[in-house]
PDB file of N, CA and C in Angstrom:
ATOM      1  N   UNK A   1     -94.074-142.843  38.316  1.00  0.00           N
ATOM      2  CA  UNK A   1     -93.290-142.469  39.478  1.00  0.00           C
ATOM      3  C   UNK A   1     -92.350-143.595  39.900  1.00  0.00           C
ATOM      4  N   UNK A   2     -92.479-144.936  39.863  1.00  0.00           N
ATOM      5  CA  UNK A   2     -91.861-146.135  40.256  1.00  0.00           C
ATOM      6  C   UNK A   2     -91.110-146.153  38.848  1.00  0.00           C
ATOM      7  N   UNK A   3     -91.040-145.806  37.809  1.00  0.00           N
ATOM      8  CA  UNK A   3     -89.697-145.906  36.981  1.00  0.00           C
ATOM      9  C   UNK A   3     -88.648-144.564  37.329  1.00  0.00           C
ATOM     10  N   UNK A   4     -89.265-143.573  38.308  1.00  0.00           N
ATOM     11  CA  UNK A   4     -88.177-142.456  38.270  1.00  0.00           C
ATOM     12  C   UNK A   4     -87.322-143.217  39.924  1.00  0.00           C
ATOM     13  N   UNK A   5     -87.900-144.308  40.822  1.00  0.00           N
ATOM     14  CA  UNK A   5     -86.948-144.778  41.791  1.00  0.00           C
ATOM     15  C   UNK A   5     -85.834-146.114  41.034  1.00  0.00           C
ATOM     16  N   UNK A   6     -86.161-146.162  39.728  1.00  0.00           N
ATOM     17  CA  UNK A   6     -84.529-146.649  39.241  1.00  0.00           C
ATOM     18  C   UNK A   6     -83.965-146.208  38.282  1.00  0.00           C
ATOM     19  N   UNK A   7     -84.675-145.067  37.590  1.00  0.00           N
ATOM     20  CA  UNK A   7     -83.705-144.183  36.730  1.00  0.00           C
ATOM     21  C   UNK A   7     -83.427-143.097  37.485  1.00  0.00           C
ATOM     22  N   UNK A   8     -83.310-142.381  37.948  1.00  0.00           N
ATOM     23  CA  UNK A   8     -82.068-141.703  39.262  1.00  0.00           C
ATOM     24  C   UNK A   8     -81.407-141.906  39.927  1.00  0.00           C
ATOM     25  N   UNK A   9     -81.301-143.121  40.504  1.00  0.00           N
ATOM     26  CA  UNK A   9     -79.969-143.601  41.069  1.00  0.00           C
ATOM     27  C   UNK A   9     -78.922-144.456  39.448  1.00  0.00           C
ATOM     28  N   UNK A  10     -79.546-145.372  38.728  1.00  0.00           N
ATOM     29  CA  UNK A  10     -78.567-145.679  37.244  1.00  0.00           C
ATOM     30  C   UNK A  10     -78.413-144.615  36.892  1.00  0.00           C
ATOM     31  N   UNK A  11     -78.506-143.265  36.548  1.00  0.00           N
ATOM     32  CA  UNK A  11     -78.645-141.902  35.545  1.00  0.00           C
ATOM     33  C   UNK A  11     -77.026-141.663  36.893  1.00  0.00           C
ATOM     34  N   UNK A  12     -77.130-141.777  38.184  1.00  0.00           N
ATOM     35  CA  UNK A  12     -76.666-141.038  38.867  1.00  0.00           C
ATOM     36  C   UNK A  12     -75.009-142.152  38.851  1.00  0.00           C
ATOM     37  N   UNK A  13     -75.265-143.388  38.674  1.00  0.00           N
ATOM     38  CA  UNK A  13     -73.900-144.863  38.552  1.00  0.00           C
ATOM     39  C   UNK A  13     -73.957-144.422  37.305  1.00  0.00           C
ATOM     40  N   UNK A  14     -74.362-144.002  36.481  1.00  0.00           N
ATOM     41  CA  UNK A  14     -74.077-143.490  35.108  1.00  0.00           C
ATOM     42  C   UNK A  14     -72.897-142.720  34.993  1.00  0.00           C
ATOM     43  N   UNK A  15     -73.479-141.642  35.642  1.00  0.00           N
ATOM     44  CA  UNK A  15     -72.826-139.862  35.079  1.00  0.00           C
ATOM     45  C   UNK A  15     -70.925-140.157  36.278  1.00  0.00           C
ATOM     46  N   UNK A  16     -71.275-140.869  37.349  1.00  0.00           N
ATOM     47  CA  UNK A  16     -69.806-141.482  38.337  1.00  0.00           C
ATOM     48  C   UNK A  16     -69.096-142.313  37.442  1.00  0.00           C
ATOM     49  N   UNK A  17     -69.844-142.791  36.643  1.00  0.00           N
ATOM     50  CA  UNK A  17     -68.597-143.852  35.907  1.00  0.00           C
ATOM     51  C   UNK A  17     -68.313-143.012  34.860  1.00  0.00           C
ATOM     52  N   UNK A  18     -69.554-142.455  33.902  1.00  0.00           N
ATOM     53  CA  UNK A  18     -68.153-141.837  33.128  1.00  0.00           C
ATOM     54  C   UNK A  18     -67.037-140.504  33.601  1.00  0.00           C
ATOM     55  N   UNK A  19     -67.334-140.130  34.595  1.00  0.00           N
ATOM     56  CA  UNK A  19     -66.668-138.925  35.458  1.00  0.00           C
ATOM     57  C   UNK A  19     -65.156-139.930  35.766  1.00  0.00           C
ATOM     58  N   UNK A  20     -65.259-140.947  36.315  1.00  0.00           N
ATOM     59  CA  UNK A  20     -63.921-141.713  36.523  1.00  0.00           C
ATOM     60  C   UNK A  20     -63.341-142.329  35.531  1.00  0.00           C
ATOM     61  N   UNK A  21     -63.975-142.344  34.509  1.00  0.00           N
ATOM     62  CA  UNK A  21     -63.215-143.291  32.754  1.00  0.00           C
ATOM     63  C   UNK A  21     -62.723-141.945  32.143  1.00  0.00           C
ATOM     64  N   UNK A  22     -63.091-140.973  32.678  1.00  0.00           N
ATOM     65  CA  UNK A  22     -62.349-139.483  32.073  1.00  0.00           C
ATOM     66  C   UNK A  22     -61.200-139.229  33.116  1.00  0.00           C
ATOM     67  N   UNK A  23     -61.781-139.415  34.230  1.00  0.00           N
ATOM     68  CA  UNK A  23     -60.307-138.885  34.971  1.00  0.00           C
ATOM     69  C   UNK A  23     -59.114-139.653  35.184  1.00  0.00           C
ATOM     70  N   UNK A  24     -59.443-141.101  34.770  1.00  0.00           N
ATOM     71  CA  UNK A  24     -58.289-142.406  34.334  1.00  0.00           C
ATOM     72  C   UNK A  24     -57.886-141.444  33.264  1.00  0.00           C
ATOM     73  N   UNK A  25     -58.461-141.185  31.917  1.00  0.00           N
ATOM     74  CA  UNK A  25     -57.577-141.013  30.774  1.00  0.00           C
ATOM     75  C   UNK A  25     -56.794-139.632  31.046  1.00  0.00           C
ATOM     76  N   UNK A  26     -57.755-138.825  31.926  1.00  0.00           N
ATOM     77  CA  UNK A  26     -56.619-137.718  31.987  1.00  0.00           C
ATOM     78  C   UNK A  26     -55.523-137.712  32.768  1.00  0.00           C
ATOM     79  N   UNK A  27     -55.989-138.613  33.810  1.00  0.00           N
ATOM     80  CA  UNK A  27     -54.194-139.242  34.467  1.00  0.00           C
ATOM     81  C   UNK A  27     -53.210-140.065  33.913  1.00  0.00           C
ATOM     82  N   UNK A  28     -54.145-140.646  32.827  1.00  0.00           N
ATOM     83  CA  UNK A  28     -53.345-141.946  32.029  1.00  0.00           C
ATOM     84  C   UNK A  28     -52.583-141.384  31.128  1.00  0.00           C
ATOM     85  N   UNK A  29     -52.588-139.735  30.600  1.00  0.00           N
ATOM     86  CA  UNK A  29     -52.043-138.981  29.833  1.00  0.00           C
ATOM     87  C   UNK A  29     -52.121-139.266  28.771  1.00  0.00           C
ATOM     88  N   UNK A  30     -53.885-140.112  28.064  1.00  0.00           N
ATOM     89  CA  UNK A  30     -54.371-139.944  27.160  1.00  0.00           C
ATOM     90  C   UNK A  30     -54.561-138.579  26.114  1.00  0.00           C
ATOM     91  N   UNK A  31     -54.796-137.652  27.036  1.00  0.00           N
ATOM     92  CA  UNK A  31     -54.766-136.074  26.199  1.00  0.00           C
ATOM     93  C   UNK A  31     -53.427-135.000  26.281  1.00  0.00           C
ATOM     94  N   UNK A  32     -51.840-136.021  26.498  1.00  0.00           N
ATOM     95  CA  UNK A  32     -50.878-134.712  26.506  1.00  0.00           C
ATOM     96  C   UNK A  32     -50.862-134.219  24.797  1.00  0.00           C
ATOM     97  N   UNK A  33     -50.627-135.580  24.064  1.00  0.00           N
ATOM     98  CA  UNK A  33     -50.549-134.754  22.716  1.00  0.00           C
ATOM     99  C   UNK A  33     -51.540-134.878  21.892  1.00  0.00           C
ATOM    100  N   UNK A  34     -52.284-133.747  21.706  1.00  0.00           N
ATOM    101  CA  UNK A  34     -53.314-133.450  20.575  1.00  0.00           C
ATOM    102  C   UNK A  34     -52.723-133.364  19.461  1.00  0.00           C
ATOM    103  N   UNK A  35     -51.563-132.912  19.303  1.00  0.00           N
ATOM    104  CA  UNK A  35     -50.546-132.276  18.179  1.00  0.00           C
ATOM    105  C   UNK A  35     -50.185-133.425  17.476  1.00  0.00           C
ATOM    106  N   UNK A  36     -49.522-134.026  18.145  1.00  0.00           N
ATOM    107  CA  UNK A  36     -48.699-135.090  17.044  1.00  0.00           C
ATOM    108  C   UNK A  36     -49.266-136.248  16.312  1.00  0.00           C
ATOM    109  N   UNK A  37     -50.672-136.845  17.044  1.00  0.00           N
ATOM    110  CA  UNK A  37     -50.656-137.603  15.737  1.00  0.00           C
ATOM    111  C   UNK A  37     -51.560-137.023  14.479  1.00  0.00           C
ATOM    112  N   UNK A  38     -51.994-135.688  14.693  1.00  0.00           N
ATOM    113  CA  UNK A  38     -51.826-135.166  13.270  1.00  0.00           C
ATOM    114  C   UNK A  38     -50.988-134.857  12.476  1.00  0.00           C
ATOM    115  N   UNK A  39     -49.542-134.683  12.729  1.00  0.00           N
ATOM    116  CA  UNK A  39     -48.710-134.402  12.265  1.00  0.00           C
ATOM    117  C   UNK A  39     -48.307-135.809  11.592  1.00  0.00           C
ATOM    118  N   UNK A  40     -48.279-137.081  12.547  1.00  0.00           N
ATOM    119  CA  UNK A  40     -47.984-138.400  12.242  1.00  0.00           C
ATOM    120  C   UNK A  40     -48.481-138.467  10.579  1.00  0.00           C
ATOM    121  N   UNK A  41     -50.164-138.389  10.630  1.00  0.00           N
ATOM    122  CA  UNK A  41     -50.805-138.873   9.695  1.00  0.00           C
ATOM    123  C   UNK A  41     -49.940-137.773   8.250  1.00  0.00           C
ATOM    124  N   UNK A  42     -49.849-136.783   8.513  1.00  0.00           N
ATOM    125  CA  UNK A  42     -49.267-135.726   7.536  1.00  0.00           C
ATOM    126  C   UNK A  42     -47.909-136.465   6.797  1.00  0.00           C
ATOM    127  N   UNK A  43     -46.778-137.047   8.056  1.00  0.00           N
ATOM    128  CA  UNK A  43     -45.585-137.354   7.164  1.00  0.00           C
ATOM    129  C   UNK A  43     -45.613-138.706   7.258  1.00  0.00           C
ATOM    130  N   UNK A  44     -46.776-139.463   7.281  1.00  0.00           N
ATOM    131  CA  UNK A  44     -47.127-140.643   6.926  1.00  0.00           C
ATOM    132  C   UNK A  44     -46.458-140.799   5.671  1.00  0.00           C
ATOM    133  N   UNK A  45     -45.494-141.719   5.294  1.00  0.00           N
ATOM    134  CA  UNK A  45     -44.787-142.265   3.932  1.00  0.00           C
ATOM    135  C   UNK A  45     -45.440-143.611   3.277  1.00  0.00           C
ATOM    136  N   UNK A  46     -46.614-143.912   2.280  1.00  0.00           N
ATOM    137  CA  UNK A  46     -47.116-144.857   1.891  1.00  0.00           C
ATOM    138  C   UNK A  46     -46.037-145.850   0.849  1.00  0.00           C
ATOM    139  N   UNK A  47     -45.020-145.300   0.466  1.00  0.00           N
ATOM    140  CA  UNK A  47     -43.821-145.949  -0.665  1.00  0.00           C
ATOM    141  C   UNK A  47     -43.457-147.086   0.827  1.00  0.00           C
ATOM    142  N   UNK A  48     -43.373-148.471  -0.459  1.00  0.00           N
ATOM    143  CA  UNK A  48     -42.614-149.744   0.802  1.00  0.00           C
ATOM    144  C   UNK A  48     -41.060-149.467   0.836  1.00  0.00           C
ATOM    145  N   UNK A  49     -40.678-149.715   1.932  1.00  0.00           N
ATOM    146  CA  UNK A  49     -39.265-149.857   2.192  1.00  0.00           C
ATOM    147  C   UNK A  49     -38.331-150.990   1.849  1.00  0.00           C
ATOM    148  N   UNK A  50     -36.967-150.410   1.684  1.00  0.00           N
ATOM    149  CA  UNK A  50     -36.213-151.344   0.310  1.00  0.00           C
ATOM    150  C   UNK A  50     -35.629-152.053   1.612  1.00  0.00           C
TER     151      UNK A  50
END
């Protein structure tokens, strides 16, 4: 019972921090393009340039 009065409040500074490291990236406009850097990797050109 005395390990559930400090794993419910850390479980609870847990689940708040990653709730705010997600809502930074979704303001940070980490997720506008899903699209392009697959496309990147596609017309990726491995030949060196002259």
């Amino acid at each position: 019972m005395d390990s559930l009065y400090l794993l419910l409040p850390l479980s609870l500074v847990l689940v708040f921090l990653i709730g705010a490291v997600f809502w930074w990236a979704l303001r940070s406009g980490q997720f506008d393009d899903l699209e392009g850097p697959r496309h990147r990797l596609l017309d990726d050109d491995d030949r060196p340039s002259d």
